[in-house]
PDB file of N, CA and C in Angstrom:
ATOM      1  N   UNK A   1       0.845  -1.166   0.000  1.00  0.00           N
ATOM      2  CA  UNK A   1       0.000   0.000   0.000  1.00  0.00           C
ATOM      3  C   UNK A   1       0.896   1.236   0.000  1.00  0.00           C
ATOM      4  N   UNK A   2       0.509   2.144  -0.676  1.00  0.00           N
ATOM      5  CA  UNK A   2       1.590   3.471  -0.586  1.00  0.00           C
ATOM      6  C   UNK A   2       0.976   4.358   0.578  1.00  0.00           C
ATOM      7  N   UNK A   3       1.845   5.162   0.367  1.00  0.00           N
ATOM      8  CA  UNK A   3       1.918   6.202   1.472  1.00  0.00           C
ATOM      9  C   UNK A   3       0.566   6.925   1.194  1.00  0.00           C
ATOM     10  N   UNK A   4       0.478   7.109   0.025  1.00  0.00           N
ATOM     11  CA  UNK A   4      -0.989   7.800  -0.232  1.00  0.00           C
ATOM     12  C   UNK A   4      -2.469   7.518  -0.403  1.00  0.00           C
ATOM     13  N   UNK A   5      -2.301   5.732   0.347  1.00  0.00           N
ATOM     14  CA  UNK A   5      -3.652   5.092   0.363  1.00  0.00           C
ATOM     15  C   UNK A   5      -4.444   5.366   1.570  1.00  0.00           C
ATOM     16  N   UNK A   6      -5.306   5.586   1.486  1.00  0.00           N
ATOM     17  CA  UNK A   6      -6.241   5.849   2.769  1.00  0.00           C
ATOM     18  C   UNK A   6      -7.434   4.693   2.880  1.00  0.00           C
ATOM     19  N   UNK A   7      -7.219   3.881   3.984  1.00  0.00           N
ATOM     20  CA  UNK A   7      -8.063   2.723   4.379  1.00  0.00           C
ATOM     21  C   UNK A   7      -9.884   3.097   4.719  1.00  0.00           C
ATOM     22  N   UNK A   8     -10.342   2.739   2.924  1.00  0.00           N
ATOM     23  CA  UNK A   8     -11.914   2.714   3.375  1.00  0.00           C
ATOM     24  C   UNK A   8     -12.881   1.634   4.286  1.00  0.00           C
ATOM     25  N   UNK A   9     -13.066   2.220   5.646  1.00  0.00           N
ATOM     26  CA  UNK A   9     -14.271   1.142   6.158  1.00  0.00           C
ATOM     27  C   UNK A   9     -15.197   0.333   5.408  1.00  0.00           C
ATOM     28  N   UNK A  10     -15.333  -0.690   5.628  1.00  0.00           N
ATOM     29  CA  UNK A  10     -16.766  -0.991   5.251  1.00  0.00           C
ATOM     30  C   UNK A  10     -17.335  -1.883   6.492  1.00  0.00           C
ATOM     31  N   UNK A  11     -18.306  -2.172   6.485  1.00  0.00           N
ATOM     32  CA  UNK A  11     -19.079  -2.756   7.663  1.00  0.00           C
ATOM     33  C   UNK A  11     -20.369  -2.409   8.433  1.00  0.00           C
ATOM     34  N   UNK A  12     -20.381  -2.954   9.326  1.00  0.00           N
ATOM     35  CA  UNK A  12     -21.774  -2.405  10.102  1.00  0.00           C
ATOM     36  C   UNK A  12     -21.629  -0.906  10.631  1.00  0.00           C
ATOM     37  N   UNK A  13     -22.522  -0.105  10.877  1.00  0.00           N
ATOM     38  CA  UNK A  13     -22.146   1.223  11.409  1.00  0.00           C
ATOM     39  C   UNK A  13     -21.292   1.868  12.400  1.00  0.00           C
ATOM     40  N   UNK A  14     -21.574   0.665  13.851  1.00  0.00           N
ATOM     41  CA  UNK A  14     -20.571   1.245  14.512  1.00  0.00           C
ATOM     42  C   UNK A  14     -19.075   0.950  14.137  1.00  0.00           C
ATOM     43  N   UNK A  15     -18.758  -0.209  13.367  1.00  0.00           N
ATOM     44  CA  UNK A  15     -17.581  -0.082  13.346  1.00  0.00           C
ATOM     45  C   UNK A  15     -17.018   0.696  12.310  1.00  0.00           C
ATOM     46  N   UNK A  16     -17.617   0.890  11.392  1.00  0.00           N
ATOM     47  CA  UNK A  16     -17.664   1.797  10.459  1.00  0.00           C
ATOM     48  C   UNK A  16     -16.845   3.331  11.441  1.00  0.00           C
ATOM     49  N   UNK A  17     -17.960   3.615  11.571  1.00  0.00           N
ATOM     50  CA  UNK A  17     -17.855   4.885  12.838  1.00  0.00           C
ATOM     51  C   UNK A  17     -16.766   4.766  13.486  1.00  0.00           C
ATOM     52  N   UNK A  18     -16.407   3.484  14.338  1.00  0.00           N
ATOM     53  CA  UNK A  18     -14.673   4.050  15.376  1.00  0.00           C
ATOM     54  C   UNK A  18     -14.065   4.153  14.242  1.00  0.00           C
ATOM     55  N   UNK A  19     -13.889   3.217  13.193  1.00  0.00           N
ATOM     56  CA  UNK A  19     -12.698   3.168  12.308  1.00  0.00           C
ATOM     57  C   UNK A  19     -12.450   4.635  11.695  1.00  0.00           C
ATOM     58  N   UNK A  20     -13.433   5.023  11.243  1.00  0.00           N
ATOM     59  CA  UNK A  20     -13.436   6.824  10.559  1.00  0.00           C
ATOM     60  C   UNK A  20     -12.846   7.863  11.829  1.00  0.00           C
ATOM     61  N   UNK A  21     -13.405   7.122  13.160  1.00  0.00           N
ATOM     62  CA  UNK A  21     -13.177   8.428  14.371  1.00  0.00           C
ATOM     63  C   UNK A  21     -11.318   8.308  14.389  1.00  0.00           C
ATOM     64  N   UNK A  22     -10.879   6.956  14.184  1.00  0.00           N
ATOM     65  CA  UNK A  22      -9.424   6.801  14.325  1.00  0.00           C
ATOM     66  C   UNK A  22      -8.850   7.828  13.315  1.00  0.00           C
ATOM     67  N   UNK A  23      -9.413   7.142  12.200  1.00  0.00           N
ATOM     68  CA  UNK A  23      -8.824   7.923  11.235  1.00  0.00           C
ATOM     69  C   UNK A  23      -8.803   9.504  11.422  1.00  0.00           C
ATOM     70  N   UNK A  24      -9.784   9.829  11.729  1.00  0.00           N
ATOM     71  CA  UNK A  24      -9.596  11.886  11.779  1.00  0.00           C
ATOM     72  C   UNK A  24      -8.659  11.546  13.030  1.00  0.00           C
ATOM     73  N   UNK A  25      -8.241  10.998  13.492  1.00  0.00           N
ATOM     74  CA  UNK A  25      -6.871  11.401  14.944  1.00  0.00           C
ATOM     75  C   UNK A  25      -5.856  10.914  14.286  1.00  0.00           C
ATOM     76  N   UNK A  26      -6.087  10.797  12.867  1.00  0.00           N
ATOM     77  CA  UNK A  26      -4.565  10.433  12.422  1.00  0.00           C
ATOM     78  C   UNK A  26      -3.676   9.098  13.195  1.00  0.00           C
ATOM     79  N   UNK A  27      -4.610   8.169  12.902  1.00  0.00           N
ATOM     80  CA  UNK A  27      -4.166   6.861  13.529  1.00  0.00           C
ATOM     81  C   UNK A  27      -4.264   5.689  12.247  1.00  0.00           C
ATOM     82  N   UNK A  28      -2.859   5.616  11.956  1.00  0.00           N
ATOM     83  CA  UNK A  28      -3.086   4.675  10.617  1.00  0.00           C
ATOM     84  C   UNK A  28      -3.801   3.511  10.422  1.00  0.00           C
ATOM     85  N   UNK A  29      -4.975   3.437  10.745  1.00  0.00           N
ATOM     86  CA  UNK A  29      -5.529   2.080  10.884  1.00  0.00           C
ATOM     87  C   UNK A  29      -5.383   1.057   9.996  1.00  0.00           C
ATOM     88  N   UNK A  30      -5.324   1.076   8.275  1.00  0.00           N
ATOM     89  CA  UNK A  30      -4.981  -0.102   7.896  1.00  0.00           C
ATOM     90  C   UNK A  30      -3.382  -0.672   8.693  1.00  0.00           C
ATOM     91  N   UNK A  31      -2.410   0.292   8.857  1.00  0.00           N
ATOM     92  CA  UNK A  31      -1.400  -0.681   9.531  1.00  0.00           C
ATOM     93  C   UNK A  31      -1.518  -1.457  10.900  1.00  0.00           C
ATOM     94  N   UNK A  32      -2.675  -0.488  11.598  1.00  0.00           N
ATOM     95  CA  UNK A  32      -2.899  -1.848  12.651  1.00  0.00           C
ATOM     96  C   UNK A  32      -3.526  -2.975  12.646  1.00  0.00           C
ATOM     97  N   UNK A  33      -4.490  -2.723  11.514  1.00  0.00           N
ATOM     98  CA  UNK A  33      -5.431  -3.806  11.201  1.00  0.00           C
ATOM     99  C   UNK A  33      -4.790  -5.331  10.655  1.00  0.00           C
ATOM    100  N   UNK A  34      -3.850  -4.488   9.825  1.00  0.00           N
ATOM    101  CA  UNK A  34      -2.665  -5.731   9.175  1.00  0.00           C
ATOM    102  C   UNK A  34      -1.793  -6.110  10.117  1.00  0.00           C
ATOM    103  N   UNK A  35      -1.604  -5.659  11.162  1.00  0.00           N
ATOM    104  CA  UNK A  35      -0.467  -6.004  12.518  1.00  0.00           C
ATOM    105  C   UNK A  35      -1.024  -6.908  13.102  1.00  0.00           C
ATOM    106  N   UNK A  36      -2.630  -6.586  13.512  1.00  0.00           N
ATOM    107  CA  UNK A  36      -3.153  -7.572  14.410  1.00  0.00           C
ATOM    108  C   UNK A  36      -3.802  -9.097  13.893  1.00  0.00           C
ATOM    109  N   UNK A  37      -3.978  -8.210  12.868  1.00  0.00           N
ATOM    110  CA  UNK A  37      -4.716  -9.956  11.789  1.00  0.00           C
ATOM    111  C   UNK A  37      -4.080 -10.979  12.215  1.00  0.00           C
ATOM    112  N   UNK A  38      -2.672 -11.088  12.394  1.00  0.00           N
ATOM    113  CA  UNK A  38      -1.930 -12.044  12.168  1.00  0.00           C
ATOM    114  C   UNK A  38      -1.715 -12.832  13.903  1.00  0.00           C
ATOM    115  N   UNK A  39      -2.213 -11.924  15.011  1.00  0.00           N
ATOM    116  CA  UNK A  39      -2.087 -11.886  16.142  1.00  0.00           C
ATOM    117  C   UNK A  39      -3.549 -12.350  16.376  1.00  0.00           C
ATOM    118  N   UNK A  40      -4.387 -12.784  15.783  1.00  0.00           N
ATOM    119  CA  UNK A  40      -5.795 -12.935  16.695  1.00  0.00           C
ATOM    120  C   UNK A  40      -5.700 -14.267  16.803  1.00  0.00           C
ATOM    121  N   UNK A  41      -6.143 -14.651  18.081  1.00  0.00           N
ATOM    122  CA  UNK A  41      -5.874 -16.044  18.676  1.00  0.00           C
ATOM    123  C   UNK A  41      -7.335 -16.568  18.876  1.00  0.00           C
ATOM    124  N   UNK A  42      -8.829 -15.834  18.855  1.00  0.00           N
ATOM    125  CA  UNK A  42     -10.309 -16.477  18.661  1.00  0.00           C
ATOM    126  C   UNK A  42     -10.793 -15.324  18.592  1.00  0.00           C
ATOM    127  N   UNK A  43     -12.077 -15.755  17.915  1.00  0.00           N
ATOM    128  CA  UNK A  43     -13.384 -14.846  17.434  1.00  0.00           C
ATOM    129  C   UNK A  43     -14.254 -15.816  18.337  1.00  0.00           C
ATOM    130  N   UNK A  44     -15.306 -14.672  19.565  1.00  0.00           N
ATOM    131  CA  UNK A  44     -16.562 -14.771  19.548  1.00  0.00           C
ATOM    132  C   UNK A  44     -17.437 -14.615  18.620  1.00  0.00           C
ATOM    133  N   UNK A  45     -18.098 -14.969  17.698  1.00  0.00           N
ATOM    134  CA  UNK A  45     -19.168 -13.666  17.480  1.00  0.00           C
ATOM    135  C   UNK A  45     -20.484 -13.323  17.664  1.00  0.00           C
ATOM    136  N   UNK A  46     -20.688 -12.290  17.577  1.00  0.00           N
ATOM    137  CA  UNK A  46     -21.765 -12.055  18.112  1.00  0.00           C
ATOM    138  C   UNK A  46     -22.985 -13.169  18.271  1.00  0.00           C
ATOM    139  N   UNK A  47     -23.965 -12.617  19.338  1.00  0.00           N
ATOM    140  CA  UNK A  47     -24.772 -13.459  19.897  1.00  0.00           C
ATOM    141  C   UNK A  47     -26.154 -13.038  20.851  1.00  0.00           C
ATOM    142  N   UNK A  48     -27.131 -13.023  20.105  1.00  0.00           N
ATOM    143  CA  UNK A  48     -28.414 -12.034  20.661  1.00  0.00           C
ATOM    144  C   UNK A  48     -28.646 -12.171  22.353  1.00  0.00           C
ATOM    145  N   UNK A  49     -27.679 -14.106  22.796  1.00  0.00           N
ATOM    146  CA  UNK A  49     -27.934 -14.153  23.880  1.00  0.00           C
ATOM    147  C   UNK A  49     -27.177 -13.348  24.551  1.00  0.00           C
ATOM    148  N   UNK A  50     -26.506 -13.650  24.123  1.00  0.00           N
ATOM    149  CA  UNK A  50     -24.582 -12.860  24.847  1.00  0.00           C
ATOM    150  C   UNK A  50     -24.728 -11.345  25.180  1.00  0.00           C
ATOM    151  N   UNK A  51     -25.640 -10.805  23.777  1.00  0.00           N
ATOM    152  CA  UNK A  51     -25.730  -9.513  23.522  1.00  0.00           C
ATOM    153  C   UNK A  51     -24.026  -8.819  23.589  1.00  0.00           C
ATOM    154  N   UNK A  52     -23.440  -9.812  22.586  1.00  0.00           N
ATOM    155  CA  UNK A  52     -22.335  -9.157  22.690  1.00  0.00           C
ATOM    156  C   UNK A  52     -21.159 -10.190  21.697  1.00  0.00           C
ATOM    157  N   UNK A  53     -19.840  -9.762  21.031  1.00  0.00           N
ATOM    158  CA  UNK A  53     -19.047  -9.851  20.455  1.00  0.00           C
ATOM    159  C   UNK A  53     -17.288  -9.974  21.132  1.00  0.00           C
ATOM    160  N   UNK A  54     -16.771 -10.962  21.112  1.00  0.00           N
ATOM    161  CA  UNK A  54     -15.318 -10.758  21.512  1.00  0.00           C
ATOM    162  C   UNK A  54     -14.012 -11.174  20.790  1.00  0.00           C
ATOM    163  N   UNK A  55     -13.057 -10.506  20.496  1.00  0.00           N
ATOM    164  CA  UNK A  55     -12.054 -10.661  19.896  1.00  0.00           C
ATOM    165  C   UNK A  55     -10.955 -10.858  21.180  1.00  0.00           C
ATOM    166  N   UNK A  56      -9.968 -11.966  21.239  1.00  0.00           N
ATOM    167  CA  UNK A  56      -8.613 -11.952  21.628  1.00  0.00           C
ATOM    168  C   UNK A  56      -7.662 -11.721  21.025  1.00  0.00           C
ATOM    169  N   UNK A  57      -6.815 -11.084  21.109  1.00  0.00           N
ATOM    170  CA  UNK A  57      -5.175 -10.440  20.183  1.00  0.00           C
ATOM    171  C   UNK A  57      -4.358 -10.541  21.249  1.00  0.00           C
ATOM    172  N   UNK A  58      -3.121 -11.529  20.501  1.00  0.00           N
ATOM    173  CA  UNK A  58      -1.893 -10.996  21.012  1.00  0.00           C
ATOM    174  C   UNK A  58      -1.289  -9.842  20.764  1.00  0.00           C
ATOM    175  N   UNK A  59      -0.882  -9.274  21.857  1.00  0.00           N
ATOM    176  CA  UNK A  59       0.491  -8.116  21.461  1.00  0.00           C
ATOM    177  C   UNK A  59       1.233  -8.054  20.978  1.00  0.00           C
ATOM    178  N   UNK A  60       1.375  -7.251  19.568  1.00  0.00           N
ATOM    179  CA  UNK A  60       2.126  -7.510  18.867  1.00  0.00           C
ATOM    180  C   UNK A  60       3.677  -6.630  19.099  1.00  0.00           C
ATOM    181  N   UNK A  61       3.961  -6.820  20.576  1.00  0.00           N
ATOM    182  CA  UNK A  61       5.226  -6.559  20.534  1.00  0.00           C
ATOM    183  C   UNK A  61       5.338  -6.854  21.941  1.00  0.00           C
ATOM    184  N   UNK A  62       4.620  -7.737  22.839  1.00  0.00           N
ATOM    185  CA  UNK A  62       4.645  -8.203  24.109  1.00  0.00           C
ATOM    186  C   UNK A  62       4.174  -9.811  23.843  1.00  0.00           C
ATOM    187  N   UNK A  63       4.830 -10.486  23.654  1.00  0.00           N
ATOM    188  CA  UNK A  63       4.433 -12.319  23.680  1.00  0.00           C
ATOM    189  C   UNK A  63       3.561 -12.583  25.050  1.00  0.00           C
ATOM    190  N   UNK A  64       3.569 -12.075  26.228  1.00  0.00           N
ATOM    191  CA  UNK A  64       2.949 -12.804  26.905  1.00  0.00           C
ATOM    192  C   UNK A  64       1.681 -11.938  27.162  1.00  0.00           C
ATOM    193  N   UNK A  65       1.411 -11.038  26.716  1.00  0.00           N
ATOM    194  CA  UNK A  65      -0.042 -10.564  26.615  1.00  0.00           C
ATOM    195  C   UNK A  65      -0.867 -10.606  25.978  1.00  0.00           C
ATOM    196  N   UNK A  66      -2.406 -10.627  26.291  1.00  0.00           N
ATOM    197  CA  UNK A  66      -3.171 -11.080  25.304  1.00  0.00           C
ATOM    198  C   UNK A  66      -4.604 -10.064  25.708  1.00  0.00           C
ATOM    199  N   UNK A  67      -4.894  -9.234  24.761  1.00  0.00           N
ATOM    200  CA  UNK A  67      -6.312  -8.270  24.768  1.00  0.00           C
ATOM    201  C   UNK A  67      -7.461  -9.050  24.440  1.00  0.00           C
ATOM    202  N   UNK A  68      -8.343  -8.603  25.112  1.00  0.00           N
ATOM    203  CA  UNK A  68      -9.791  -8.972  25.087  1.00  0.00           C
ATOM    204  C   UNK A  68     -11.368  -7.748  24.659  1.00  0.00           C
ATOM    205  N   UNK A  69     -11.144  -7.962  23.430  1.00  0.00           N
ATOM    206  CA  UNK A  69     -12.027  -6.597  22.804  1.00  0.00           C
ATOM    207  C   UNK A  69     -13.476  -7.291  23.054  1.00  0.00           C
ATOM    208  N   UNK A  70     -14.063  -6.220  23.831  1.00  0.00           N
ATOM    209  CA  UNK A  70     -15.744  -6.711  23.637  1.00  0.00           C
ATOM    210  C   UNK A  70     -16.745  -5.713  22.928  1.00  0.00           C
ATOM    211  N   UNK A  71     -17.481  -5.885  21.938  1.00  0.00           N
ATOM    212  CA  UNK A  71     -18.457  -5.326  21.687  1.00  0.00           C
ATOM    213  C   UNK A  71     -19.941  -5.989  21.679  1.00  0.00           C
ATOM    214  N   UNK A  72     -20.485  -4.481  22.613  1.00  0.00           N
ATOM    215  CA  UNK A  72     -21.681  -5.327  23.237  1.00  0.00           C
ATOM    216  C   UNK A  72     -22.441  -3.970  23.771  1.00  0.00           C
ATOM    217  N   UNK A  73     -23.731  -4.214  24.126  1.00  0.00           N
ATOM    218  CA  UNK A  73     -24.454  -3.549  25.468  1.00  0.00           C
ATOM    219  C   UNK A  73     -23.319  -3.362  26.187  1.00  0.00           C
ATOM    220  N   UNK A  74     -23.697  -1.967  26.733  1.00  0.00           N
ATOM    221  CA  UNK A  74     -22.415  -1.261  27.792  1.00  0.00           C
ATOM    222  C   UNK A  74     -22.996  -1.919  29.127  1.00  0.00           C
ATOM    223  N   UNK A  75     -24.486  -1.970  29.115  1.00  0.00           N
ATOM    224  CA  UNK A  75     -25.188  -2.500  30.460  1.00  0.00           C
ATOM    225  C   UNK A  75     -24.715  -3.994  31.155  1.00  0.00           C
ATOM    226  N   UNK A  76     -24.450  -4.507  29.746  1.00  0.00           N
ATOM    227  CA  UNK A  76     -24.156  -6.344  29.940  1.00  0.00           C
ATOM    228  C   UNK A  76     -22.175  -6.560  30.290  1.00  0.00           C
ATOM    229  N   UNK A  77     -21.857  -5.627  29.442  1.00  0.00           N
ATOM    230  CA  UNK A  77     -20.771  -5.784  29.707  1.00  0.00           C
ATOM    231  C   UNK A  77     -20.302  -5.259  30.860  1.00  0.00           C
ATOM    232  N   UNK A  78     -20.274  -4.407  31.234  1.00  0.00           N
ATOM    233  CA  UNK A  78     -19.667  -3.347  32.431  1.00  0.00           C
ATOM    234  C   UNK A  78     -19.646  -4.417  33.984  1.00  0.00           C
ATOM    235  N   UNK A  79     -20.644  -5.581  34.019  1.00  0.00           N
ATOM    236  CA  UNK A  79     -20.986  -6.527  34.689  1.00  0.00           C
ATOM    237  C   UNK A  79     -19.457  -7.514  34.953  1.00  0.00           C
ATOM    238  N   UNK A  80     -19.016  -8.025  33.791  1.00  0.00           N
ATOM    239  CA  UNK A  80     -17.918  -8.907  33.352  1.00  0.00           C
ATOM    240  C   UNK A  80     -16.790  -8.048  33.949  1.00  0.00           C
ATOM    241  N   UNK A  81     -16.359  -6.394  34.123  1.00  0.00           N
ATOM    242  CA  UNK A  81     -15.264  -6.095  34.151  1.00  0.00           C
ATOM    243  C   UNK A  81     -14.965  -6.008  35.630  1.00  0.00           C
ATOM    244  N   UNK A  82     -13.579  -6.680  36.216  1.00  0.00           N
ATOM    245  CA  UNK A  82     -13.250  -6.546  37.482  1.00  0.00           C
ATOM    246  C   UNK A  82     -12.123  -5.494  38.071  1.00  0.00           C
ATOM    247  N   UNK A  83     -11.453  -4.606  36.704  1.00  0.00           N
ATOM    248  CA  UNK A  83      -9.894  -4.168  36.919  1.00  0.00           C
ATOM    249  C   UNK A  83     -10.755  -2.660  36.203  1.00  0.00           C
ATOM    250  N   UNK A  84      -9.646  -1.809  36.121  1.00  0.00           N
ATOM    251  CA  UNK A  84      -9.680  -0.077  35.287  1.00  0.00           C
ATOM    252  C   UNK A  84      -8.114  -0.398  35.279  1.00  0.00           C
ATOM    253  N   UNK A  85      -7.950   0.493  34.389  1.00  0.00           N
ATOM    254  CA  UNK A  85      -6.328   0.892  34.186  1.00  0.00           C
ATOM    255  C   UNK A  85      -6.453   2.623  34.082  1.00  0.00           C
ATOM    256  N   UNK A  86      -5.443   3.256  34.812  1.00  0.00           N
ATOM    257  CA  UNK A  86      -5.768   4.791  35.175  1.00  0.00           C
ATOM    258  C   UNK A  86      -4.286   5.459  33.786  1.00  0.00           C
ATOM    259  N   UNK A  87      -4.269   6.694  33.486  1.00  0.00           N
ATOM    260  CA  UNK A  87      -3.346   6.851  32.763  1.00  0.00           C
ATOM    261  C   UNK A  87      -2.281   6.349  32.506  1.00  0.00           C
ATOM    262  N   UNK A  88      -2.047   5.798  33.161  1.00  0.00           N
ATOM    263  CA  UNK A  88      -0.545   5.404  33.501  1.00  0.00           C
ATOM    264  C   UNK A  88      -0.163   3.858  33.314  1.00  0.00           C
ATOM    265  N   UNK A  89      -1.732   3.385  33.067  1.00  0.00           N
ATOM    266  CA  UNK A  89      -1.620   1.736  32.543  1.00  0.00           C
ATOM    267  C   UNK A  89      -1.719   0.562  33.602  1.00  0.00           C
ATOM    268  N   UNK A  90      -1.315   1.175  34.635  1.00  0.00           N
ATOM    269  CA  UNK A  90      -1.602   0.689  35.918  1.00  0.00           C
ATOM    270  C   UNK A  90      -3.099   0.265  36.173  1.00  0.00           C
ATOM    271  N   UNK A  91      -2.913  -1.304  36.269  1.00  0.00           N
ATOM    272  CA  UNK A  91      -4.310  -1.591  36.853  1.00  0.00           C
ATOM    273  C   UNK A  91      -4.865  -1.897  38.530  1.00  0.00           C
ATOM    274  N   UNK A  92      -6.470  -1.182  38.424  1.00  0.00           N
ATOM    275  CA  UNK A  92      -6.707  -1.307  39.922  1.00  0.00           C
ATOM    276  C   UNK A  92      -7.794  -1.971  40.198  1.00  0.00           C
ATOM    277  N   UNK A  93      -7.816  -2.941  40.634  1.00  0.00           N
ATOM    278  CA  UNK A  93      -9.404  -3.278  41.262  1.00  0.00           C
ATOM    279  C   UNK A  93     -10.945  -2.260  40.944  1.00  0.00           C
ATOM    280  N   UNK A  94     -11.554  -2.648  40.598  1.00  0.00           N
ATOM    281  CA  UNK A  94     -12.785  -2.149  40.436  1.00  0.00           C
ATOM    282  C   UNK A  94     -14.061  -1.988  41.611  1.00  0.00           C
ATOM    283  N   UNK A  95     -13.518  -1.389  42.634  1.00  0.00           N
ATOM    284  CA  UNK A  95     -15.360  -1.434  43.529  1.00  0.00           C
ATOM    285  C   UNK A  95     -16.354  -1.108  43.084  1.00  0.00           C
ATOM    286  N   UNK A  96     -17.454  -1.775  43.818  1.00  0.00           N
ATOM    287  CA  UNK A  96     -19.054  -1.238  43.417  1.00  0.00           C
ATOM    288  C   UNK A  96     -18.942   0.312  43.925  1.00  0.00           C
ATOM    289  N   UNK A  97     -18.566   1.123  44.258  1.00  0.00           N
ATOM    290  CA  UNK A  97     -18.888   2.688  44.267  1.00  0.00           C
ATOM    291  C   UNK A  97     -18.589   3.074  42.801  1.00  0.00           C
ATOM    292  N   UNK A  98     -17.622   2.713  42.380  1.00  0.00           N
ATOM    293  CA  UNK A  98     -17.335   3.052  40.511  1.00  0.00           C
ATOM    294  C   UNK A  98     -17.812   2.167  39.406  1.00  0.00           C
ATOM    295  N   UNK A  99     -18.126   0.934  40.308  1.00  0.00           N
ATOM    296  CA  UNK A  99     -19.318   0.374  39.040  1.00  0.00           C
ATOM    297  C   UNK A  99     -20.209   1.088  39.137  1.00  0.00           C
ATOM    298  N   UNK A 100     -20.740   1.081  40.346  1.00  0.00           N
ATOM    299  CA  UNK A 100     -22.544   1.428  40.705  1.00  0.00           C
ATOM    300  C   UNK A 100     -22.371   3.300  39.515  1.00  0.00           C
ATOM    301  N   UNK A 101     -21.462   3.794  39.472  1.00  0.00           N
ATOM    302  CA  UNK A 101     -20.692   5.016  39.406  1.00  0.00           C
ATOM    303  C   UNK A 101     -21.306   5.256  37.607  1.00  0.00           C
ATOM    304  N   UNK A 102     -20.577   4.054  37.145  1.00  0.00           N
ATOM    305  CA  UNK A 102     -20.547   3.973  35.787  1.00  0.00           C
ATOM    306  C   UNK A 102     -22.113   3.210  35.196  1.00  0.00           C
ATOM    307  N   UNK A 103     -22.472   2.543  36.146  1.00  0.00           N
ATOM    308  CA  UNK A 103     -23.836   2.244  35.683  1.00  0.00           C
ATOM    309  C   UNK A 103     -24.619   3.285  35.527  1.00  0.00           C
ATOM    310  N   UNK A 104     -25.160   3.627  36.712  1.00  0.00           N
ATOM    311  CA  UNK A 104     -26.085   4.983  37.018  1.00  0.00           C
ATOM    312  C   UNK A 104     -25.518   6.039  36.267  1.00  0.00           C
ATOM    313  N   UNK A 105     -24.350   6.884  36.322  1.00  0.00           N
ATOM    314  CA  UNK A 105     -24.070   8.219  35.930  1.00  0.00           C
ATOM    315  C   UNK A 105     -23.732   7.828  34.479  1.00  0.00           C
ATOM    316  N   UNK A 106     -22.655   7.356  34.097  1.00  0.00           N
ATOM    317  CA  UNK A 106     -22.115   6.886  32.746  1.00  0.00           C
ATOM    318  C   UNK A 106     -23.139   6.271  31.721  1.00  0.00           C
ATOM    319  N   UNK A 107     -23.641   5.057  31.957  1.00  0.00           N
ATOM    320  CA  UNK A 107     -24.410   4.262  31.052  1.00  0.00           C
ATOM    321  C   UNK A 107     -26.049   4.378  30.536  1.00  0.00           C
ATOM    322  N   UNK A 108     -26.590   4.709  31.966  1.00  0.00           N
ATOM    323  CA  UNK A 108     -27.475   5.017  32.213  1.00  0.00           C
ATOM    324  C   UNK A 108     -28.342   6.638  31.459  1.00  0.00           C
ATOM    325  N   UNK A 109     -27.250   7.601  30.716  1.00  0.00           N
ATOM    326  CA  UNK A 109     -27.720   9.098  30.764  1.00  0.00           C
ATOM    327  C   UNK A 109     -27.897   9.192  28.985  1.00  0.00           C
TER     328      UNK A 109
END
């Protein structure tokens, strides 16, 4: 691909949508897309029960890590998560004052 190709979305809307939002921040997405292809270790997919979608990727420059992308209901998911990571990458435990936090104020509005 040259320098002067620009990676058209296609797909369902929302993904449509992050992929374009990357792009206006100037985030080369076909090169990550081609980085990670080669790194995905399972596909969920979607599932009306699940109400939800998951991808695993290795890091493609850390061998012993492995990401867990969910797309889904924010309501269903937010349930599953036990950790936050704060700027700094650092992860912390999750209490119910910042779930209850993110349900009600965040998800909920």
């Amino acid at each position: 691909m040259s320098d002067d190709a620009f990676y058209v979305p296609v797909g369902k809307g929302t993904d449509v949508g992050m992929v374009k939002f990357l792009q206006d921040a100037e985030v080369a997405v076909h090169d990550r897309i081609k980085k990670k292809l080669g790194n995905i270790i399972t596909v969920i997919p979607f599932s009306s029960r699940r109400n939800s979608q998951l991808v695993a990727v290795r890091h493609p420059e850390m061998d012993d890590v492995v990401r867990v992308f969910i797309k889904g209901a924010p309501e269903d998911i937010i349930d599953k998560c036990t950790r936050t990571h704060d700027l700094s990458s650092a992860r912390t435990p999750m209490d119910h004052v910042e779930l209850n936090y993110i349900k009600q104020d965040i998800i909920s509005k």
